[in-house]
N, C-alpha and C. Protein backbone atom coordinates (compact mmCIF):
# COMPACT_ATOMS: atom_id res chain seq x y z
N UNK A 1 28.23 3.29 14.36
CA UNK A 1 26.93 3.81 14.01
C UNK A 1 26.13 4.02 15.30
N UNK A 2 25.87 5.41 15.37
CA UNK A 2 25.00 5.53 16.83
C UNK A 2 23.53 5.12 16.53
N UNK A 3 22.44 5.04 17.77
CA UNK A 3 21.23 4.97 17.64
C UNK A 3 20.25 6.07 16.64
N UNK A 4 20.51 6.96 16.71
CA UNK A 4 19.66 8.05 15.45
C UNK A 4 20.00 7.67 14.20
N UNK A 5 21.15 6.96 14.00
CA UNK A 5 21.51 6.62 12.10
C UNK A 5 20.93 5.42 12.27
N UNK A 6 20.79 4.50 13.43
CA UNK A 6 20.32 3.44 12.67
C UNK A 6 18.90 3.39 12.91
N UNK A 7 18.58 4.18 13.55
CA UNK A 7 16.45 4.34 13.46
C UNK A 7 16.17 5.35 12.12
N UNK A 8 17.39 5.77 11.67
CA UNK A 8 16.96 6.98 10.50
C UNK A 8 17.67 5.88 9.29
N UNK A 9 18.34 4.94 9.39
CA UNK A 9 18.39 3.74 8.27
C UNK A 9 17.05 2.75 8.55
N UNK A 10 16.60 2.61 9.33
CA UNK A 10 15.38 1.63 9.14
C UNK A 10 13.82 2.10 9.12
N UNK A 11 14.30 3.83 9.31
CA UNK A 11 12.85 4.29 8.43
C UNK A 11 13.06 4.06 7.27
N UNK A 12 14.14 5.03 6.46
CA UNK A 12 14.48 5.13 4.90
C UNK A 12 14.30 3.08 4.28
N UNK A 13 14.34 2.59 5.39
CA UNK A 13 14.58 0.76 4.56
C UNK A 13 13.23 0.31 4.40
N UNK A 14 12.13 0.68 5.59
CA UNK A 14 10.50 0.68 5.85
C UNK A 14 10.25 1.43 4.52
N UNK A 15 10.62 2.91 4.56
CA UNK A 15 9.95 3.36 3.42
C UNK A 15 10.19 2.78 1.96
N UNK A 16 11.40 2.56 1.37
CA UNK A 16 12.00 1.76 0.60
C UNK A 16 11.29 0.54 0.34
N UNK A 17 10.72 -0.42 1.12
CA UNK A 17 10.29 -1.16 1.21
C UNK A 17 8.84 -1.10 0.94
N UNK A 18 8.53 -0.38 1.01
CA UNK A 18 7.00 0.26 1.43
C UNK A 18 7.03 0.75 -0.67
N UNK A 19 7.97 1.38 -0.94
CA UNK A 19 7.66 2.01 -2.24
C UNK A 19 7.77 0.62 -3.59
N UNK A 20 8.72 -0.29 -2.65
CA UNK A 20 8.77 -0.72 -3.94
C UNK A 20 7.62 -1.75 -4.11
N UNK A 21 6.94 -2.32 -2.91
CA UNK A 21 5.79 -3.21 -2.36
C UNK A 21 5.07 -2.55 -3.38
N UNK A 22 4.52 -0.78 -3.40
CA UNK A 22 3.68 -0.41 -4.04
C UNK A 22 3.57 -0.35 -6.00
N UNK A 23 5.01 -0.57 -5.87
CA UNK A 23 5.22 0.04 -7.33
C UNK A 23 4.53 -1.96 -8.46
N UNK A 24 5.39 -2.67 -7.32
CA UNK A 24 5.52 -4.33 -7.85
C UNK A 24 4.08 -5.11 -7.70
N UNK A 25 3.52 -4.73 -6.37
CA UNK A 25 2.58 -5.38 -6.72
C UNK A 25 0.89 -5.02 -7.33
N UNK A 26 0.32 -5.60 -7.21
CA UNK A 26 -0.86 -5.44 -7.66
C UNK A 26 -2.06 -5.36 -7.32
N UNK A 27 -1.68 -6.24 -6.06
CA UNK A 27 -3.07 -6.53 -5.00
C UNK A 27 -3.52 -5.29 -4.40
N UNK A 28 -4.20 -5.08 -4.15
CA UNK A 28 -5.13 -3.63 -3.53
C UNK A 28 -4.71 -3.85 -2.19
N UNK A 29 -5.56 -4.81 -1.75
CA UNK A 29 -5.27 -4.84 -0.19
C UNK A 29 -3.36 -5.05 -0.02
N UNK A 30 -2.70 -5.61 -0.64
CA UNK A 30 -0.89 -5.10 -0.38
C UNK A 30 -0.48 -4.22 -0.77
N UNK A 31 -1.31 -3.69 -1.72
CA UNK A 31 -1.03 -2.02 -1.88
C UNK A 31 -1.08 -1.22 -0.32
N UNK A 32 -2.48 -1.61 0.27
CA UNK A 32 -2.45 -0.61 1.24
C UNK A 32 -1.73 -1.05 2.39
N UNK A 33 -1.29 -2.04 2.37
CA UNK A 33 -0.21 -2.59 3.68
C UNK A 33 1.02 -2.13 3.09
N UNK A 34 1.48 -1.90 2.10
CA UNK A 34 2.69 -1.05 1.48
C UNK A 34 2.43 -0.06 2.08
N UNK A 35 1.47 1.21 1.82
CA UNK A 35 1.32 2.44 2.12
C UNK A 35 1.77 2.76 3.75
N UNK A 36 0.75 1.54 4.13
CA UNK A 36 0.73 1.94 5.88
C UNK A 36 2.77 1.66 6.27
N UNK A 37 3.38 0.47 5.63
CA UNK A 37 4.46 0.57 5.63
C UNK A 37 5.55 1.87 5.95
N UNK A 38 4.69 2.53 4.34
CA UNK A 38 5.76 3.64 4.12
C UNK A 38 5.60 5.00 5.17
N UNK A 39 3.99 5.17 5.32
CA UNK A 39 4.03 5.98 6.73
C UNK A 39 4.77 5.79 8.01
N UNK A 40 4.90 3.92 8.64
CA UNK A 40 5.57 3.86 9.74
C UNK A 40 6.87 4.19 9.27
N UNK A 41 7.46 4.28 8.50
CA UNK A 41 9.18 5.06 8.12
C UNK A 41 8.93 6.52 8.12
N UNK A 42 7.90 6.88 7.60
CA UNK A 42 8.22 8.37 7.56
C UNK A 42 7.78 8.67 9.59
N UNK A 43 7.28 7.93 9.87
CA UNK A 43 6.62 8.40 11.26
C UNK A 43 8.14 7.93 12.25
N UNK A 44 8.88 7.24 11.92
CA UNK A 44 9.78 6.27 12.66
C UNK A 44 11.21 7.83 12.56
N UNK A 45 10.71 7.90 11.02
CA UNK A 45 12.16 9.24 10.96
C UNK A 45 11.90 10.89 11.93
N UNK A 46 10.44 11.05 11.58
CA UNK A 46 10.11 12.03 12.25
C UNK A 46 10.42 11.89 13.84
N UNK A 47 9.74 10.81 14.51
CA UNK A 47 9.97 10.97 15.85
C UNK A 47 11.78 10.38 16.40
N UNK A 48 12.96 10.23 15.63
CA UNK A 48 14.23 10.28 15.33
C UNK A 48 14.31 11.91 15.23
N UNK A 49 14.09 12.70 14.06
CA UNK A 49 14.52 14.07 14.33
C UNK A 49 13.99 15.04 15.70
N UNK A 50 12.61 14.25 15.90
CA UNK A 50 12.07 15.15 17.13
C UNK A 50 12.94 14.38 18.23
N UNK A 51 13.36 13.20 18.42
CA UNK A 51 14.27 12.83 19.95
C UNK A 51 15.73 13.66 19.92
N UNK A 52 16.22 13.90 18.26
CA UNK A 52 17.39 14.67 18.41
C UNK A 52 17.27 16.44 18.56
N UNK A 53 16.01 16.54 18.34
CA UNK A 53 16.69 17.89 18.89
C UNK A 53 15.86 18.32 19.46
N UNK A 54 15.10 17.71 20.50
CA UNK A 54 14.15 17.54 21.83
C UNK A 54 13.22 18.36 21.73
N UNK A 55 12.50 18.13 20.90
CA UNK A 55 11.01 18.93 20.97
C UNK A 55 10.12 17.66 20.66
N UNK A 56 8.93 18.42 21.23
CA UNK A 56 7.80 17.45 21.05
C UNK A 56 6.89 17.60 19.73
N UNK A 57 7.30 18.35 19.09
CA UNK A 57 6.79 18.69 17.89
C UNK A 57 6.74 17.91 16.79
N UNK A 58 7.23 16.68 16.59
CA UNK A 58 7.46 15.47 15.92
C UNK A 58 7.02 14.54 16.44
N UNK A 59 6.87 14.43 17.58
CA UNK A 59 5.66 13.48 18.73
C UNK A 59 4.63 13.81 18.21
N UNK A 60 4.41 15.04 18.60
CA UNK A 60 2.67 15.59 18.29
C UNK A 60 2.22 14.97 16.18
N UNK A 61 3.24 15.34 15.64
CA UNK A 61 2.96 15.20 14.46
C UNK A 61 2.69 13.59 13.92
N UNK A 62 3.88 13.31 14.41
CA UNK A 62 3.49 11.09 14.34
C UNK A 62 2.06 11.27 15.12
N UNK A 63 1.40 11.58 16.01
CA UNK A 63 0.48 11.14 16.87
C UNK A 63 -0.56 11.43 15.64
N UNK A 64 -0.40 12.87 14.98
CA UNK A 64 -1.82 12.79 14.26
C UNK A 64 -1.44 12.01 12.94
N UNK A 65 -0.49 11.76 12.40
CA UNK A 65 -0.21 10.58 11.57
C UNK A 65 -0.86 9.61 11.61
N UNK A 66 -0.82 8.94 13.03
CA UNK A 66 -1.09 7.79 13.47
C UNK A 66 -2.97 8.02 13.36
N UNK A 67 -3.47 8.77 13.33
CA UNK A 67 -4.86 9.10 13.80
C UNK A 67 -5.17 9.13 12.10
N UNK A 68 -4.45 10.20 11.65
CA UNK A 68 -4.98 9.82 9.75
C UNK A 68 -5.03 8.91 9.15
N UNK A 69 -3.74 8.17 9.28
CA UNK A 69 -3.59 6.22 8.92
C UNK A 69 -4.66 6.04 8.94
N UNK A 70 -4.89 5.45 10.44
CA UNK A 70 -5.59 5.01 11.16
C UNK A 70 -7.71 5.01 10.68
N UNK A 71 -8.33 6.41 10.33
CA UNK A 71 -8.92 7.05 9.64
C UNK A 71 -9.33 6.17 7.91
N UNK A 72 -7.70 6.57 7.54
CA UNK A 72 -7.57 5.98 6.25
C UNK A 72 -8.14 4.86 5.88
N UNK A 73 -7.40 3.64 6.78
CA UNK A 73 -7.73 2.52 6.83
C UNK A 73 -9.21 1.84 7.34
N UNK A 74 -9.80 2.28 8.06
CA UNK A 74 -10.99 2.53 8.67
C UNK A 74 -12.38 3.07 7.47
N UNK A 75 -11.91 3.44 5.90
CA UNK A 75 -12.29 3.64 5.12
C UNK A 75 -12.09 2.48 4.04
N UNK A 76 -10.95 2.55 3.51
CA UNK A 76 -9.63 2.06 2.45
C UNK A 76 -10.22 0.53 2.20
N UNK A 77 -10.33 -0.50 4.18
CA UNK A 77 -10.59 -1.41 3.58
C UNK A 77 -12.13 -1.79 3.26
N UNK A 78 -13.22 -1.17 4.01
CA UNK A 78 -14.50 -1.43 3.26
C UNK A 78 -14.73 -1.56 1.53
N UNK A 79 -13.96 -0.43 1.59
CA UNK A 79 -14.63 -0.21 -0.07
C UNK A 79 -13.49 -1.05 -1.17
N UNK A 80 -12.22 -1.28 -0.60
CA UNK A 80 -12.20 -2.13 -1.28
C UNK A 80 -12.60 -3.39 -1.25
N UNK A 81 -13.21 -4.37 -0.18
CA UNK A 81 -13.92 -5.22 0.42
C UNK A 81 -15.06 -5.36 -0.34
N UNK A 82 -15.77 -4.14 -0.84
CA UNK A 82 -16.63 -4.24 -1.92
C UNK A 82 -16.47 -4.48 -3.05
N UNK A 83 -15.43 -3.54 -3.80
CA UNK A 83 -15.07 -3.57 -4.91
C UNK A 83 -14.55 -4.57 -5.10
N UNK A 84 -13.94 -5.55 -4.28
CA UNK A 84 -14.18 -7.18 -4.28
C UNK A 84 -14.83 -7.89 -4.36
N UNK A 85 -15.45 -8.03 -3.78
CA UNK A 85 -16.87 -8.59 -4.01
C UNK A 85 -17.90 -8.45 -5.12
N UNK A 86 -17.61 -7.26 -5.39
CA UNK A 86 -18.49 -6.93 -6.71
C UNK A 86 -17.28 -7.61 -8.08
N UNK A 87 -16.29 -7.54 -8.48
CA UNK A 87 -15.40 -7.95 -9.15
C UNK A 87 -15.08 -8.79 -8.90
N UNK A 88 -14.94 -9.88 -8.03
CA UNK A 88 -14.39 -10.83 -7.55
C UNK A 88 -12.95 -11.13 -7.65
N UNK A 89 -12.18 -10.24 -7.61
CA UNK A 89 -10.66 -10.26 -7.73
C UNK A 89 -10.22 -8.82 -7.03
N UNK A 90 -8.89 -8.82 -6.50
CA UNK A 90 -8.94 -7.69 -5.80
C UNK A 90 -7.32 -6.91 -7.16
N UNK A 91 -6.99 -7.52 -8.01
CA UNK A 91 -6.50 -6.58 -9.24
C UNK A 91 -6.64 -5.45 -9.08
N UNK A 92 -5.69 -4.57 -9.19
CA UNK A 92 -6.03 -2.92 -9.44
C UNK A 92 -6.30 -3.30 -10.78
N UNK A 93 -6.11 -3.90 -11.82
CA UNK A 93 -5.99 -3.35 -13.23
C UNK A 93 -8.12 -3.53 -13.40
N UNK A 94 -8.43 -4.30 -12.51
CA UNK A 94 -9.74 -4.69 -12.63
C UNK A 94 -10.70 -3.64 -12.67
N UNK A 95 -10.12 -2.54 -11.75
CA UNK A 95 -10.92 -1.38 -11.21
C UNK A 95 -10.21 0.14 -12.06
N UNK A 96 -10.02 -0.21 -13.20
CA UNK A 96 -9.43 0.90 -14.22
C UNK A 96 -11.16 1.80 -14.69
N UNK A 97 -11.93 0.89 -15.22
CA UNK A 97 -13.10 1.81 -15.25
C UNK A 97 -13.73 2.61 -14.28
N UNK A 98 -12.95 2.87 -13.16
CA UNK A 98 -13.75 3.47 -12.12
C UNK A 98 -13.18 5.21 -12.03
N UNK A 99 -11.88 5.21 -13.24
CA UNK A 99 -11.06 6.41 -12.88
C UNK A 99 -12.43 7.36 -13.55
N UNK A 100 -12.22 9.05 -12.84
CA UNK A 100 -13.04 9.95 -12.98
C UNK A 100 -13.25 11.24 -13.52
């Protein structure tokens, strides 16, 4: 097994990991540490196809990945931080009246 199958097996295992974190649990805040999970696999595979066939174009794309996450999270956990606080449990099933 060369180096590109096994950085392109431990994105697909990150993401894997990342989906099933999301599907099983419940917690909000491990919801979004799932998510960020499943991005570092998809970001881990991308910059794997951009080292194999040498463009920087998969660099550039993880970089603004990394900047949207990043963004995301910088949002994601305030409000759920609230919606904690106001509920006092961080349950998704808690925050069902909020759909729109």
């Amino acid at each position: 097994m060369d180096r590109a199958q096994l950085l392109l097996l431990t994105g697909v295992a990150l993401f894997a990991l990342g989906l099933a974190g999301v599907m099983v649990r419940r917690n909000a805040l491990v919801m979004l540490m799932c998510m960020e999970l499943m991005l570092n696999g998809v970001i881990l595979t991308l910059v794997t196809f951009a080292q194999q066939t040498a463009t920087i174009a998969g660099a550039v794309l993880a970089l603004l990945i990394f900047v949207v996450a990043a963004s995301e999270i910088g949002i994601a956990i305030p409000i759920v931080l609230l919606l904690s606080k106001q509920r006092r449990t961080l349950d998704v099933e808690a925050y069902r009246e909020l759909k729109g």
